[in-house]
PDB file of N, CA and C in Angstrom:
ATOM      1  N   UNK A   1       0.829  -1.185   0.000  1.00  0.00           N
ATOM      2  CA  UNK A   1       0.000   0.000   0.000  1.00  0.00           C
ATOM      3  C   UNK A   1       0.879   1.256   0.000  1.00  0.00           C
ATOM      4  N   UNK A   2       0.375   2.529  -0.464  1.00  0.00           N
ATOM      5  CA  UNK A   2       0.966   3.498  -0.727  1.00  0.00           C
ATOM      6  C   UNK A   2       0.394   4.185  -0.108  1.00  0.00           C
ATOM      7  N   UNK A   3       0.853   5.127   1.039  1.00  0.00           N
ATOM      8  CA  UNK A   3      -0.159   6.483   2.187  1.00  0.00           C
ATOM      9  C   UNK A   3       0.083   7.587   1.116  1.00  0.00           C
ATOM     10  N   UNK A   4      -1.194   8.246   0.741  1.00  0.00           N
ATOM     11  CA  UNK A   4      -1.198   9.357   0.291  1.00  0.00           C
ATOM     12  C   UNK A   4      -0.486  10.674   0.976  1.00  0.00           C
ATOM     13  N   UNK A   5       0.409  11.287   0.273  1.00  0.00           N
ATOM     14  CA  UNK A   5       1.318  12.666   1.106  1.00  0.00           C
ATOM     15  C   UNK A   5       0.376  13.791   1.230  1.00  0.00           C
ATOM     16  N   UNK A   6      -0.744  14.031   0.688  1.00  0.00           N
ATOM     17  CA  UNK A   6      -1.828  14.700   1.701  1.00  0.00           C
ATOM     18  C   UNK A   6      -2.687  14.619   2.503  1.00  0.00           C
ATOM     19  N   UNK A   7      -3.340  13.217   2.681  1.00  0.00           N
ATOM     20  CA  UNK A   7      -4.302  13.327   3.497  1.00  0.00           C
ATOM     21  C   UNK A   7      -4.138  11.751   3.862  1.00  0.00           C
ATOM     22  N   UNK A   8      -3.225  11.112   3.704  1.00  0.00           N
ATOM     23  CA  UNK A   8      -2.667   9.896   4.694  1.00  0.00           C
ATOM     24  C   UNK A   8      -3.787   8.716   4.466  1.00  0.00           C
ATOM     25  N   UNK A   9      -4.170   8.813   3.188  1.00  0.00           N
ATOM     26  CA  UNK A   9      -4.986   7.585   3.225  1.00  0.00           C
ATOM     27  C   UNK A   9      -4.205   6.388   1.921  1.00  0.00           C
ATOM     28  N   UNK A  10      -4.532   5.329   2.416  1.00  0.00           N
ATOM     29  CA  UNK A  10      -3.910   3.872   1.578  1.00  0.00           C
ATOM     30  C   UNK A  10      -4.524   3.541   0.701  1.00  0.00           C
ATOM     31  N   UNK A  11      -3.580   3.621  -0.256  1.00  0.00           N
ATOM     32  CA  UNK A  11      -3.850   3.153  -2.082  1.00  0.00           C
ATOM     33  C   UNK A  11      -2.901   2.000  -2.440  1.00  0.00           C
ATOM     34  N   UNK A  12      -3.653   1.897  -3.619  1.00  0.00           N
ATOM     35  CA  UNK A  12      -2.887   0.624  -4.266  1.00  0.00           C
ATOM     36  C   UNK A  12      -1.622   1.112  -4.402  1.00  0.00           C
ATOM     37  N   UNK A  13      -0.444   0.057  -4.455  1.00  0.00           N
ATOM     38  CA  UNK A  13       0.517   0.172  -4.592  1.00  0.00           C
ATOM     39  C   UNK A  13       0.871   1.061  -5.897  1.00  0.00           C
ATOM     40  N   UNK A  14       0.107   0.773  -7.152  1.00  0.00           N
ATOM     41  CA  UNK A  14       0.391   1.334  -8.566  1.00  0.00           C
ATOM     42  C   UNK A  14      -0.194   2.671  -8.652  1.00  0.00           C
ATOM     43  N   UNK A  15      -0.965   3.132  -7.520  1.00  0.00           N
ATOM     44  CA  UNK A  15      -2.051   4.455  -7.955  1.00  0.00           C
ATOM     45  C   UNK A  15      -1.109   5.529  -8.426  1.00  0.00           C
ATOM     46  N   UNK A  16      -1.609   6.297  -9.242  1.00  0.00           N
ATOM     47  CA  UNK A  16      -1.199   7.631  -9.846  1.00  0.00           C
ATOM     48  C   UNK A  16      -1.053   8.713  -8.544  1.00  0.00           C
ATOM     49  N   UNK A  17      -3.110   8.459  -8.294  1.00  0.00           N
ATOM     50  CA  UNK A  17      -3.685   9.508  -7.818  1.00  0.00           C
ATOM     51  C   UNK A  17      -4.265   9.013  -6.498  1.00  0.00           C
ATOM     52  N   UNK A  18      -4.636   9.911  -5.585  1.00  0.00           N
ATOM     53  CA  UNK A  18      -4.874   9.731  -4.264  1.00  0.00           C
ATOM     54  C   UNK A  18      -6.651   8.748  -4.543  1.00  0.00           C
ATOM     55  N   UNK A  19      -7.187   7.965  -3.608  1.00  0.00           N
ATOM     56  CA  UNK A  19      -8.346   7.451  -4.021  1.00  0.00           C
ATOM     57  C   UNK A  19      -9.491   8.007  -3.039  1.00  0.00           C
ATOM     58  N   UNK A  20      -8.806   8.590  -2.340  1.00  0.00           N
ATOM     59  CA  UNK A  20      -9.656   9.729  -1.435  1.00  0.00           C
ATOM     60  C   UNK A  20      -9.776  11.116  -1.434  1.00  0.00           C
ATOM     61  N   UNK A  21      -8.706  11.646  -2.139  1.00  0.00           N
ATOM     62  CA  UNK A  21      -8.325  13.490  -2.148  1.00  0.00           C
ATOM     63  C   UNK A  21      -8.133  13.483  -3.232  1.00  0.00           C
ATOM     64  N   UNK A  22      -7.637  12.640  -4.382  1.00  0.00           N
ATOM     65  CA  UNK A  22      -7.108  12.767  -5.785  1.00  0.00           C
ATOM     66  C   UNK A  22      -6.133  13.785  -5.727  1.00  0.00           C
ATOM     67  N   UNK A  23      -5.123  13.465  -4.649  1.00  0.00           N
ATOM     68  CA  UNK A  23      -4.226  14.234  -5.059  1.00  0.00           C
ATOM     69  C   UNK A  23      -3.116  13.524  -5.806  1.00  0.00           C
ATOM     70  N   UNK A  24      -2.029  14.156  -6.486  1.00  0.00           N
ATOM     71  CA  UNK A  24      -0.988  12.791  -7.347  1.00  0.00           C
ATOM     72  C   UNK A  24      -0.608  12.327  -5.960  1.00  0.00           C
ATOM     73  N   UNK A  25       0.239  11.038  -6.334  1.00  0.00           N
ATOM     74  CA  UNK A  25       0.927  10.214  -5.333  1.00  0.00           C
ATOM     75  C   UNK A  25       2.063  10.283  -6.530  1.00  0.00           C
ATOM     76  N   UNK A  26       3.712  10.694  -5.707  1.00  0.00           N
ATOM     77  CA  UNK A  26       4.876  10.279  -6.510  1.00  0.00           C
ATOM     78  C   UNK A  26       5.561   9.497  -5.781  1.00  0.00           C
ATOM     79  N   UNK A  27       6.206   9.041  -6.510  1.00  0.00           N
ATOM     80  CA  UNK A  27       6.903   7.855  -6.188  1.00  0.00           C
ATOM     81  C   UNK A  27       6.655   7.141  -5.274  1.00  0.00           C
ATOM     82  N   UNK A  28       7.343   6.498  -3.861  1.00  0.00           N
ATOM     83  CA  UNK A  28       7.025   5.220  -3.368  1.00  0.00           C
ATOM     84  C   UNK A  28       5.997   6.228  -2.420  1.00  0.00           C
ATOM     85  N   UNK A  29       5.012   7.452  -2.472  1.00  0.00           N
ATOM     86  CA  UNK A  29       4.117   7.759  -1.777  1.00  0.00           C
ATOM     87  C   UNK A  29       4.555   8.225  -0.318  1.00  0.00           C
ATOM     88  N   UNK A  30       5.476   8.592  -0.497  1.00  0.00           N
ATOM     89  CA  UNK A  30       5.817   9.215   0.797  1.00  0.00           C
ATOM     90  C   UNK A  30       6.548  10.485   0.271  1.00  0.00           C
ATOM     91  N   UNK A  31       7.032  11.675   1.539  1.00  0.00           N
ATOM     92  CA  UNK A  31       7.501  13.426   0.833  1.00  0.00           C
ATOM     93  C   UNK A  31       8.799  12.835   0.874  1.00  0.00           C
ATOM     94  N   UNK A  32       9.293  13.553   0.008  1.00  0.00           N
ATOM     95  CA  UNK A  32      10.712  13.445   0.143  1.00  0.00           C
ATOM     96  C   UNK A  32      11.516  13.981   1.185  1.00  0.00           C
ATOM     97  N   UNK A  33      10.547  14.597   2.296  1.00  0.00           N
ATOM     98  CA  UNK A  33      11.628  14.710   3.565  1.00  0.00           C
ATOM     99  C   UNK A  33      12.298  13.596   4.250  1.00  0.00           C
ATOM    100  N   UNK A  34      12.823  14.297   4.825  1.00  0.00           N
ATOM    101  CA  UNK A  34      13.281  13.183   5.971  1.00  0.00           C
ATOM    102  C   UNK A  34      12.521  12.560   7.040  1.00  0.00           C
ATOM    103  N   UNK A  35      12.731  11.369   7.710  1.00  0.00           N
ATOM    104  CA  UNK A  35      11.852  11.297   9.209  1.00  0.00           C
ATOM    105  C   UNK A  35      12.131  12.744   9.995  1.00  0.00           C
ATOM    106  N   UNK A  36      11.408  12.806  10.925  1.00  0.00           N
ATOM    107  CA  UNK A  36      11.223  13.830  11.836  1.00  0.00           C
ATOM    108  C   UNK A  36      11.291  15.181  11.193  1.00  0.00           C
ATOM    109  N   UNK A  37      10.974  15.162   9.660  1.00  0.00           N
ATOM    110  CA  UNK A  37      10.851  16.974   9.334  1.00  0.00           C
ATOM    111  C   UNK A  37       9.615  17.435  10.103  1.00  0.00           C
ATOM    112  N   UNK A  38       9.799  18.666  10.468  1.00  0.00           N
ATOM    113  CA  UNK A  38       8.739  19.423  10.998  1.00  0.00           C
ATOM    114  C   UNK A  38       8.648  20.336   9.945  1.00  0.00           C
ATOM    115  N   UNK A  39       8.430  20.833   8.976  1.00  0.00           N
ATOM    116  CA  UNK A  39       8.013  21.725   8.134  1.00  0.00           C
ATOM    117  C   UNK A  39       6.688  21.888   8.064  1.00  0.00           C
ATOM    118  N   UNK A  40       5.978  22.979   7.468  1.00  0.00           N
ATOM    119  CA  UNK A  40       4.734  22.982   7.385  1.00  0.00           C
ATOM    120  C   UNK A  40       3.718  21.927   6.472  1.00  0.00           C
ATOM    121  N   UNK A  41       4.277  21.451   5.759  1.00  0.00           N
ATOM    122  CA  UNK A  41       3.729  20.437   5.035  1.00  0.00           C
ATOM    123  C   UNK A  41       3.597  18.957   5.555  1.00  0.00           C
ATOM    124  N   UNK A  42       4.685  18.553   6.458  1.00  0.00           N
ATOM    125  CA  UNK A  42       5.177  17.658   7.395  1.00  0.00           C
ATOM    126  C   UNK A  42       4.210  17.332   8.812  1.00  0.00           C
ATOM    127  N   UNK A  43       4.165  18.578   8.850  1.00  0.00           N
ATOM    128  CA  UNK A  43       3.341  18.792   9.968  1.00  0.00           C
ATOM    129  C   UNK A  43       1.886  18.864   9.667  1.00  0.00           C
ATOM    130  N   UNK A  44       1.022  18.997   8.902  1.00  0.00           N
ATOM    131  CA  UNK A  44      -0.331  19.154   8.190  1.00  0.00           C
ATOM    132  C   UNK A  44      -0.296  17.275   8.049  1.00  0.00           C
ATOM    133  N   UNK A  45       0.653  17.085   7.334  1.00  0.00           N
ATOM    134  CA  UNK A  45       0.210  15.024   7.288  1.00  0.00           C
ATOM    135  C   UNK A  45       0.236  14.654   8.486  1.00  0.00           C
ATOM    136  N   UNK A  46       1.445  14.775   9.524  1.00  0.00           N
ATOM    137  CA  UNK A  46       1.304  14.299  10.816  1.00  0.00           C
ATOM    138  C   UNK A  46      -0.041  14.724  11.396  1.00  0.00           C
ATOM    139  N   UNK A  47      -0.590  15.811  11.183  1.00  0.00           N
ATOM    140  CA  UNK A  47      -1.808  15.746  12.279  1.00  0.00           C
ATOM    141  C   UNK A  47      -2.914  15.497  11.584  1.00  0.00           C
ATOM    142  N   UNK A  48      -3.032  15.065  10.264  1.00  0.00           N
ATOM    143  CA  UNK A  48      -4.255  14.358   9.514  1.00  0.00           C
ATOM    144  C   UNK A  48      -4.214  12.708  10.298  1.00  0.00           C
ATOM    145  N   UNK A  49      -2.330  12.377  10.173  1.00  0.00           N
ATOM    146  CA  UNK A  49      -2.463  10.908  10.680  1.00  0.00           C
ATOM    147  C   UNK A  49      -3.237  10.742  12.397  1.00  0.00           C
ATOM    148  N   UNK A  50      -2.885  11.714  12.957  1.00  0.00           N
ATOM    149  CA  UNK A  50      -3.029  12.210  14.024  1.00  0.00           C
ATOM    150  C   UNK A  50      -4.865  11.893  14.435  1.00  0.00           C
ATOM    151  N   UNK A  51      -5.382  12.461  13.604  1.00  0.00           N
ATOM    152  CA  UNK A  51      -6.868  12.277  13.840  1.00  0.00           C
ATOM    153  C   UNK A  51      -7.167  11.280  13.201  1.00  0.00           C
ATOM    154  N   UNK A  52      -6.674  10.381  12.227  1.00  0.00           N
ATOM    155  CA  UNK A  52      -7.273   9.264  12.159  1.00  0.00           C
ATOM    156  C   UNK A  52      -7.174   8.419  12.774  1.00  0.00           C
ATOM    157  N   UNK A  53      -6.012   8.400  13.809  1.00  0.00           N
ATOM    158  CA  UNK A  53      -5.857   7.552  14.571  1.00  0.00           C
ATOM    159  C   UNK A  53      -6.443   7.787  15.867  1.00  0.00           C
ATOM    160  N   UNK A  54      -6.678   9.029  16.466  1.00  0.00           N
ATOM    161  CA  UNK A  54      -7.891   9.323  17.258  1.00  0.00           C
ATOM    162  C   UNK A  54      -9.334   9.207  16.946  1.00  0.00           C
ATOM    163  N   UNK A  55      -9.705   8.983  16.095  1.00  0.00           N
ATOM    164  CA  UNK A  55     -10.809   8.726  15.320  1.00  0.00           C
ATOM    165  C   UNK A  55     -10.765   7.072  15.552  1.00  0.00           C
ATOM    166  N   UNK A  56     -10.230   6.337  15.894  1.00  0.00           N
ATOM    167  CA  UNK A  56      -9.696   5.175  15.538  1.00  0.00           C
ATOM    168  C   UNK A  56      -9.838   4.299  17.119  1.00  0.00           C
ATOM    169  N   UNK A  57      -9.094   5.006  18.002  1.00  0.00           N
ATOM    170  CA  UNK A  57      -8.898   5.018  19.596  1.00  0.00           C
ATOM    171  C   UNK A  57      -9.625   5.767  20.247  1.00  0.00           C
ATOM    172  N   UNK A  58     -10.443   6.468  19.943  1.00  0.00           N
ATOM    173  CA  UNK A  58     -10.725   7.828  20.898  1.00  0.00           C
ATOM    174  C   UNK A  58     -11.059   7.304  22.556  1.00  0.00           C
ATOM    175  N   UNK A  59     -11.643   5.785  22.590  1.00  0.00           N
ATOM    176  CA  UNK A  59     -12.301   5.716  23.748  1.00  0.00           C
ATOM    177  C   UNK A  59     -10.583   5.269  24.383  1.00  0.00           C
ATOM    178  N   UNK A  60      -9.473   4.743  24.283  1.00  0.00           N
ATOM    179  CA  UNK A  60      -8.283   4.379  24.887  1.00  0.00           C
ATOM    180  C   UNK A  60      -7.504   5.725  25.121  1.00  0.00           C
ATOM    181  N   UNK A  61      -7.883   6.733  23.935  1.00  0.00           N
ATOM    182  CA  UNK A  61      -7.230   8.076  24.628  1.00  0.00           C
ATOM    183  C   UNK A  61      -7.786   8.908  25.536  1.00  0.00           C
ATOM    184  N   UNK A  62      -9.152   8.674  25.740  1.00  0.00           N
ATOM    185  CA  UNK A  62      -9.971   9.438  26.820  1.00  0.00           C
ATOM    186  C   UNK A  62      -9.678   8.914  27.683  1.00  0.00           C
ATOM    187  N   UNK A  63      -9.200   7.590  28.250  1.00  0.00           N
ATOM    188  CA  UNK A  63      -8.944   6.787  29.397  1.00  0.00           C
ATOM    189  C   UNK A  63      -7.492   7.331  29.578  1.00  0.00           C
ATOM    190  N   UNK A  64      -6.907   7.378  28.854  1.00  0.00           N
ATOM    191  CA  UNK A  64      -5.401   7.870  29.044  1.00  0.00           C
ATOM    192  C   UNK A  64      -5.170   9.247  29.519  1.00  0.00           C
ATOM    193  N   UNK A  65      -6.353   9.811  29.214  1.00  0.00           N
ATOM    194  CA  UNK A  65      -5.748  11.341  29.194  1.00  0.00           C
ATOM    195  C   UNK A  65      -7.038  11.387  30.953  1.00  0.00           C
ATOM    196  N   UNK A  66      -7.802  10.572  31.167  1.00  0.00           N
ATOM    197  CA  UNK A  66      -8.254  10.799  32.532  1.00  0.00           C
ATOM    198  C   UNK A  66      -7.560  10.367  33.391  1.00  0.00           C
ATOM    199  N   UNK A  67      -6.212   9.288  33.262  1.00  0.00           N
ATOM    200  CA  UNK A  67      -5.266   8.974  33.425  1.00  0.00           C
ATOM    201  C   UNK A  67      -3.828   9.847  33.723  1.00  0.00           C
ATOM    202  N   UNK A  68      -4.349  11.547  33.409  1.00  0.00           N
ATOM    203  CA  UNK A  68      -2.838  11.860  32.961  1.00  0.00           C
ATOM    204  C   UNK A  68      -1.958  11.701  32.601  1.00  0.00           C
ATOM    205  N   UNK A  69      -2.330  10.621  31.238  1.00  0.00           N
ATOM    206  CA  UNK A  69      -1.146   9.992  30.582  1.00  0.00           C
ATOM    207  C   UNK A  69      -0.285  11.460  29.760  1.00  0.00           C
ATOM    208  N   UNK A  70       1.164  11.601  30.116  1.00  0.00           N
ATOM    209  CA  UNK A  70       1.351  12.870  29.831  1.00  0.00           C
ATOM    210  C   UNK A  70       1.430  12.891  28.067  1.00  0.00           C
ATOM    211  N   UNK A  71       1.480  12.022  26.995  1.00  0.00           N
ATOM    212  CA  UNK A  71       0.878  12.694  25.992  1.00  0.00           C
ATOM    213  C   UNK A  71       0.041  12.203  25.347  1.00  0.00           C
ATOM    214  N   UNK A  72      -0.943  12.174  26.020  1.00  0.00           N
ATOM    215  CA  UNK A  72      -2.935  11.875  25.300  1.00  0.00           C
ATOM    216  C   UNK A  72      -3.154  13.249  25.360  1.00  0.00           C
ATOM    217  N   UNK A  73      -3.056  14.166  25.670  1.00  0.00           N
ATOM    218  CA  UNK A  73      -3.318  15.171  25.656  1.00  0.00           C
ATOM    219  C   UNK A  73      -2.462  16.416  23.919  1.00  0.00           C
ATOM    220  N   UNK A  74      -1.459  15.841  24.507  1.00  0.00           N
ATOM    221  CA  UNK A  74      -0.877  16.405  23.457  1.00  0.00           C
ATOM    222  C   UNK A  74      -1.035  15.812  21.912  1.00  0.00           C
ATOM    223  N   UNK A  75      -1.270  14.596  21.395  1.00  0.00           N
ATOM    224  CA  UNK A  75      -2.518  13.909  20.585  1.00  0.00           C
ATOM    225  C   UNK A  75      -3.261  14.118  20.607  1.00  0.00           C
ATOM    226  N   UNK A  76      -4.027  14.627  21.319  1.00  0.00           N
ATOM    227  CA  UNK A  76      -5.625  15.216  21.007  1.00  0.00           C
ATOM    228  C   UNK A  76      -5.585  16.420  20.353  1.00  0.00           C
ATOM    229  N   UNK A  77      -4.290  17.395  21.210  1.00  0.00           N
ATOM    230  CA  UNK A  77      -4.521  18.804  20.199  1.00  0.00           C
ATOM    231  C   UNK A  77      -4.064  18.416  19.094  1.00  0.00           C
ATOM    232  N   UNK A  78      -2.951  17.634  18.887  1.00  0.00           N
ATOM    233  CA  UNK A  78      -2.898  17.319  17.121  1.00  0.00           C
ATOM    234  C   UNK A  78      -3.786  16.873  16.034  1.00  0.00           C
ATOM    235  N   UNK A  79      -4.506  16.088  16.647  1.00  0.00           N
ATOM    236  CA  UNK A  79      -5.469  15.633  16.164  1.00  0.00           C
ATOM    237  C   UNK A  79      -6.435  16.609  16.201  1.00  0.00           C
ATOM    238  N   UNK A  80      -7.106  17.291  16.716  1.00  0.00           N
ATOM    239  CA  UNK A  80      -7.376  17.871  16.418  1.00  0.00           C
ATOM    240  C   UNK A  80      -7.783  19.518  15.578  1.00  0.00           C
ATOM    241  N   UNK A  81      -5.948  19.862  15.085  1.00  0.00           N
ATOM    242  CA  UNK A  81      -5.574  20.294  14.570  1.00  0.00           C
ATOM    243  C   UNK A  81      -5.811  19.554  12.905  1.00  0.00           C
ATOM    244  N   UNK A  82      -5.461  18.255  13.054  1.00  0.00           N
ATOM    245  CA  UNK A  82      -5.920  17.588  11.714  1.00  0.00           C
ATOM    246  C   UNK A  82      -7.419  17.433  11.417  1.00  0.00           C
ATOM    247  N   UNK A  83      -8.369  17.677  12.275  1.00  0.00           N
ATOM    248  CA  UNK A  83      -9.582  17.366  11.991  1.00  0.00           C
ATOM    249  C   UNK A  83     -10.112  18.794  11.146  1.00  0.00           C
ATOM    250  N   UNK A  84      -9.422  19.809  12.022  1.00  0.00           N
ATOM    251  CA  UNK A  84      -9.233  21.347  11.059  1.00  0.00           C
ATOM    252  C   UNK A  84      -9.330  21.169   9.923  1.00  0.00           C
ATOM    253  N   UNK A  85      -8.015  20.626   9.419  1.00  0.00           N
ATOM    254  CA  UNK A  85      -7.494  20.384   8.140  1.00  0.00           C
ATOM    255  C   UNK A  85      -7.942  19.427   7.333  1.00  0.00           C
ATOM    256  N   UNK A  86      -8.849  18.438   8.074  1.00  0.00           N
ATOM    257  CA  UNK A  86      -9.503  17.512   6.941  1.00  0.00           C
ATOM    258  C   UNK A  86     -11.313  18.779   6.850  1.00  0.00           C
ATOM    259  N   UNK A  87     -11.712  19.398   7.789  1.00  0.00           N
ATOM    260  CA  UNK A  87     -12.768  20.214   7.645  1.00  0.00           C
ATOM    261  C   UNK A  87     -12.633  20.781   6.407  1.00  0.00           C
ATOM    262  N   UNK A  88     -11.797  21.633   6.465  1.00  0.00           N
ATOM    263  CA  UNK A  88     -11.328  22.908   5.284  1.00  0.00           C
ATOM    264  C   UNK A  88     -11.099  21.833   3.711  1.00  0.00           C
ATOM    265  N   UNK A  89     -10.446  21.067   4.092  1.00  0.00           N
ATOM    266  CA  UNK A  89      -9.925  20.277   2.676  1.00  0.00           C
ATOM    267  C   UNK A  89     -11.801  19.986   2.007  1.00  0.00           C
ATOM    268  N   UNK A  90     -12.463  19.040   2.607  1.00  0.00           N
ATOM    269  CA  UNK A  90     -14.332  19.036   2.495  1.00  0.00           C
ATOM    270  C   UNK A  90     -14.871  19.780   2.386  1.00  0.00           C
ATOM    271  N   UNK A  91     -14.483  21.184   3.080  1.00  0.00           N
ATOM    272  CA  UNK A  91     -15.183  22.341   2.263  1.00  0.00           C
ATOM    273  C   UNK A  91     -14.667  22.616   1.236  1.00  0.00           C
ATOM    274  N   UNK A  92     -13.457  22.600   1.091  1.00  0.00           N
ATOM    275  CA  UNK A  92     -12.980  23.279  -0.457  1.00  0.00           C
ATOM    276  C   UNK A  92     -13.322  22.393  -1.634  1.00  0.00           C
ATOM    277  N   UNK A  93     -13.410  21.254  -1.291  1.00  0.00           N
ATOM    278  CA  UNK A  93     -13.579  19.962  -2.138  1.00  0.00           C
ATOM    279  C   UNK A  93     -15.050  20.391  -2.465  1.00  0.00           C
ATOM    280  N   UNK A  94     -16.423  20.818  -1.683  1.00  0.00           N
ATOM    281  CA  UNK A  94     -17.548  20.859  -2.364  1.00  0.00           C
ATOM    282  C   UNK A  94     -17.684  22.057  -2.858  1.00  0.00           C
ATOM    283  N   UNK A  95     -16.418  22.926  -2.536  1.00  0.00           N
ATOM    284  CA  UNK A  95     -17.152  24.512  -3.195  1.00  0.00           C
ATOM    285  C   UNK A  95     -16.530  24.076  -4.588  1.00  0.00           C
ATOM    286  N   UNK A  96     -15.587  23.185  -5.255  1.00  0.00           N
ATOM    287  CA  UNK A  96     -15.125  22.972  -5.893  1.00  0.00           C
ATOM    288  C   UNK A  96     -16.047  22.392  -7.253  1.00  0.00           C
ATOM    289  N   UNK A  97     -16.423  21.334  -6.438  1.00  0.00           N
ATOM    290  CA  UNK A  97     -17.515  20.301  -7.041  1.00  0.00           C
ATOM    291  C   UNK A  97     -18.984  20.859  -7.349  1.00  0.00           C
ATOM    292  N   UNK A  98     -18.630  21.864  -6.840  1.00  0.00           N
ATOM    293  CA  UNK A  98     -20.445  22.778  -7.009  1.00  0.00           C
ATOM    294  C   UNK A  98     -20.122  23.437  -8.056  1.00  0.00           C
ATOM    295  N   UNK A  99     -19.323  23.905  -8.641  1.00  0.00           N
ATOM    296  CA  UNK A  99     -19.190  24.435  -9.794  1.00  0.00           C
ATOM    297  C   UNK A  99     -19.692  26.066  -9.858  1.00  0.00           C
ATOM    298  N   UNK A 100     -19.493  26.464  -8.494  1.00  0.00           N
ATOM    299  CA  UNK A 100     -19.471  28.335  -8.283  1.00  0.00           C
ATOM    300  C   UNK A 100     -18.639  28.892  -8.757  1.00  0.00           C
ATOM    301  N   UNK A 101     -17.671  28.758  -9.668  1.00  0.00           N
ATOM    302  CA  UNK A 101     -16.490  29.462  -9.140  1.00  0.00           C
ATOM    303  C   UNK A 101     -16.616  30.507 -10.481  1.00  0.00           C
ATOM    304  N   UNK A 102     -16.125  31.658 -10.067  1.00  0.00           N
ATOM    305  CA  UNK A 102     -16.393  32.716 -10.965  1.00  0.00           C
ATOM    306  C   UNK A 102     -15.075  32.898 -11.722  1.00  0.00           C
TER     307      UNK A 102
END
């Protein structure tokens, strides 16, 4: 499988194009940064992965973070920073698809 470099979702190994965002996928589907870049682009995928995986766990991170597990908390704001960013991407995607655009 190939993770899409915008919005972190799994495609066929051969895809062009994203099968959820249609965005391109190049090469083996990952950015050409490095591990641990923090750049702004870097950081927008990490906290998309971020909420899907809270989306995923939410009831083990609510236990953790009533827990004071010291970073369930700090996953949640990421994640929810990515839930931002998948909002905005769905809106732009239907103002797109509506065919307003002047």
């Amino acid at each position: 499988m190939i993770v899409c470099p915008s919005c972190a979702s799994n495609n066929p190994d051969n895809a062009k194009f994203c099968n959820q965002c249609g965005e391109p996928i190049t090469g083996s589907g990952s950015s050409s940064h490095k591990p641990g870049c923090l750049c702004q682009e870097c950081m927008k995928r990490l906290a998309v992965k971020a909420w899907k995986f809270y989306e995923e766990n939410r009831e083990d991170i609510d236990l953790l973070i009533s827990m004071n597990y010291p970073l369930a908390k700090e996953l949640t704001e990421l994640a929810m920073m990515g839930k931002e960013l998948e909002n905005r991407k769905s809106e732009e995607t239907e103002y797109y698809q509506s065919g307003k655009l002047d």
